[in-house]
Protein backbone atom coordinates (compact mmCIF):
# COMPACT_ATOMS: atom_id res chain seq x y z
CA UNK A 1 76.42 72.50 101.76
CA UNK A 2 73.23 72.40 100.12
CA UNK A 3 71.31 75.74 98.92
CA UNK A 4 67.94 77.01 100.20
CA UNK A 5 65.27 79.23 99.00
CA UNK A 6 64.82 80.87 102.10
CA UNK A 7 63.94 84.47 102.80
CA UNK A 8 62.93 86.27 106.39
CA UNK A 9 61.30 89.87 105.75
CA UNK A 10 60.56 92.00 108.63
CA UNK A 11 58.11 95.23 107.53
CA UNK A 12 54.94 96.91 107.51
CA UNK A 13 51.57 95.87 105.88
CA UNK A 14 50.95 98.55 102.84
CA UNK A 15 47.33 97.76 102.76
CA UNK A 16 45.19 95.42 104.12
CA UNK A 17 45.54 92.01 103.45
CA UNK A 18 43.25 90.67 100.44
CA UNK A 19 41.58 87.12 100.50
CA UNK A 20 40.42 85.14 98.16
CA UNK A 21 39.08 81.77 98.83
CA UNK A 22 38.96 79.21 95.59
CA UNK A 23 37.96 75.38 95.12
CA UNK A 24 34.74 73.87 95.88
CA UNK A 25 33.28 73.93 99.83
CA UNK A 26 34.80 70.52 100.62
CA UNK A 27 37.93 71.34 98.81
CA UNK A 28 38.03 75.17 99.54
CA UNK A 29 41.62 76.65 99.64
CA UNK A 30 42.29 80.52 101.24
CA UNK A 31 44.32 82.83 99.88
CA UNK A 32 46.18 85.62 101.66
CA UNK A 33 48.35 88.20 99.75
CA UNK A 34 49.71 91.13 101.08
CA UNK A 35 52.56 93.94 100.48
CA UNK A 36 55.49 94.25 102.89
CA UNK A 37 57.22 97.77 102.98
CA UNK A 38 60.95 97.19 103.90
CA UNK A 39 62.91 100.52 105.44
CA UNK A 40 66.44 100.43 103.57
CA UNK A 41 69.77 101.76 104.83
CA UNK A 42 68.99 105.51 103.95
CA UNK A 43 66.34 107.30 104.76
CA UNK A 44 64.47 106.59 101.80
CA UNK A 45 65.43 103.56 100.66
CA UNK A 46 61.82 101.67 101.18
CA UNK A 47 61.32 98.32 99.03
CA UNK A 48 58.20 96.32 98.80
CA UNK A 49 57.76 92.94 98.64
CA UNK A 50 54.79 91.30 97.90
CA UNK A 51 53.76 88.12 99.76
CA UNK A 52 51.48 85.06 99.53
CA UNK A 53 49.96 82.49 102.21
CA UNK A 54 47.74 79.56 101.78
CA UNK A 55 45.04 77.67 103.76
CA UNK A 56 44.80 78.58 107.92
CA UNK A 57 47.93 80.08 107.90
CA UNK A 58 46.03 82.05 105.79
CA UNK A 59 42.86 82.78 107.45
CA UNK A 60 44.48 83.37 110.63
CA UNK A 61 46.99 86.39 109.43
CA UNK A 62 43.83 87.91 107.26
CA UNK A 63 41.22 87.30 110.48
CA UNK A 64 43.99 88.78 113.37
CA UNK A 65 47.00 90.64 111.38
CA UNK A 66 46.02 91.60 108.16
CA UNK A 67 45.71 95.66 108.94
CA UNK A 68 47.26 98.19 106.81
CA UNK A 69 50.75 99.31 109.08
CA UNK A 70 50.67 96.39 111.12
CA UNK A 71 54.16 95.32 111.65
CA UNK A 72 55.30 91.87 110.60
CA UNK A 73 58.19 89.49 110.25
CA UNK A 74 57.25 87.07 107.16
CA UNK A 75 59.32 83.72 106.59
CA UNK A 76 59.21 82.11 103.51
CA UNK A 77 60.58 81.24 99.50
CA UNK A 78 61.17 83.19 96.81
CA UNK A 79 58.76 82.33 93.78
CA UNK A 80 59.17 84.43 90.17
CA UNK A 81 56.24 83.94 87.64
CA UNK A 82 56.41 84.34 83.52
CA UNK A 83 53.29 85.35 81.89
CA UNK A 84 52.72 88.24 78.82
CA UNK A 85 50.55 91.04 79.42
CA UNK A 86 48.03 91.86 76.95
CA UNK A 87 50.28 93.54 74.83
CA UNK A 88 51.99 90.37 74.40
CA UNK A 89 55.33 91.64 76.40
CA UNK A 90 56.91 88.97 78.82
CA UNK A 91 57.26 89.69 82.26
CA UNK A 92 58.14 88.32 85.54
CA UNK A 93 56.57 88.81 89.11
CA UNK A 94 58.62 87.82 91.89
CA UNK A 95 56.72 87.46 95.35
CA UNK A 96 57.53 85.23 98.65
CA UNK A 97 55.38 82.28 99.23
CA UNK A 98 54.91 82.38 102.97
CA UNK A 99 55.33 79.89 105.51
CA UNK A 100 55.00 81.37 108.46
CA UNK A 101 54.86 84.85 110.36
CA UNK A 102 54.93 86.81 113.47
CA UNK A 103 53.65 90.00 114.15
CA UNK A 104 56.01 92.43 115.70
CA UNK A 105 53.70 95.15 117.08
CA UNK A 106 53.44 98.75 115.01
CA UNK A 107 49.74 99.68 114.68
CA UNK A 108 46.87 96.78 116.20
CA UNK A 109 45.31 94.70 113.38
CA UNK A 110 41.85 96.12 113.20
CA UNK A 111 41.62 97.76 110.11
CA UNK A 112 38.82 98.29 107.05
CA UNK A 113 39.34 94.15 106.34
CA UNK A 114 37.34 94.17 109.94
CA UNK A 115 39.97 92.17 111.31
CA UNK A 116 39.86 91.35 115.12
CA UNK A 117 41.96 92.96 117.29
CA UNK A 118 41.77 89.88 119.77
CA UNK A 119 44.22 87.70 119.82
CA UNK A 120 43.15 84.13 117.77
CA UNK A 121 41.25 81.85 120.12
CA UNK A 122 42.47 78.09 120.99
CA UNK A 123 41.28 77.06 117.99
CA UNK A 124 42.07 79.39 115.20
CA UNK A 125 45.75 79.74 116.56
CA UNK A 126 48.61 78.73 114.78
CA UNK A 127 51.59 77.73 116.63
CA UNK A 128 54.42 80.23 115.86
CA UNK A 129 56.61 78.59 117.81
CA UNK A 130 60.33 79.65 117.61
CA UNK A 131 60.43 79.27 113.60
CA UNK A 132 61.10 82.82 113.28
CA UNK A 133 65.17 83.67 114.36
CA UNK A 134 64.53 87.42 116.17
């Protein structure tokens, strides 16, 4: 039996999602991070999990689901990153690279990002599919 990085997150957006677009225009690459809050077993028990997507995948959860509370079920791999801080202490930051996503209702995207609250068009839609076990 072979072992796979594989982790499915279901949650709310803290914030809304950030983009950053990098490369040259030809070459251009987008950038969509975000911060899943994760109810526990008690009451109180909330984790979050930070998250990253690249390229349409990318623009299309920014441009249609990317509003702070929207409710979301995230499918990806773990990924944990060394660097120092200034003060020269080593850290890690563990986030899930995303590869796909579904949004599961909560509050309409639509928030201060100015993402649409339309559904994608033809076009700009990924295919969700059934990738996502719910």
């Amino acid at each position: 039996m072979a072992i796979n990085n594989s982790v499915l997150l279901m949650g709310n957006l803290v914030r809304d999602i950030e983009t950053k677009t990098v490369g040259s225009d030809d070459k251009a690459l987008t950038l969509a991070k975000g911060t899943l809050a994760i109810n526990g077993i008690k009451k109180d028990d909330v984790e979050y999990i930070d998250f990253t997507f690249f390229g349409k995948r990318a623009e299309t959860l920014a441009k249609h689901f990317g509003a702070k509370g929207q409710a979301l079920a995230v499918e990806g791999r773990i990924h944990t990153s060394k660097y120092e801080d200034k003060d020269g202490n080593k850290r890690r930051s563990t986030e899930v690279i995303g590869d796909d996503f579904k949004p599961l209702g909560g509050k309409p995207a639509g928030g201060s990002n100015g993402a649409a609250t339309s559904a994608p068009t033809a076009a700009e839609s990924d295919d969700f599919g059934d990738s996502i076990p719910l």
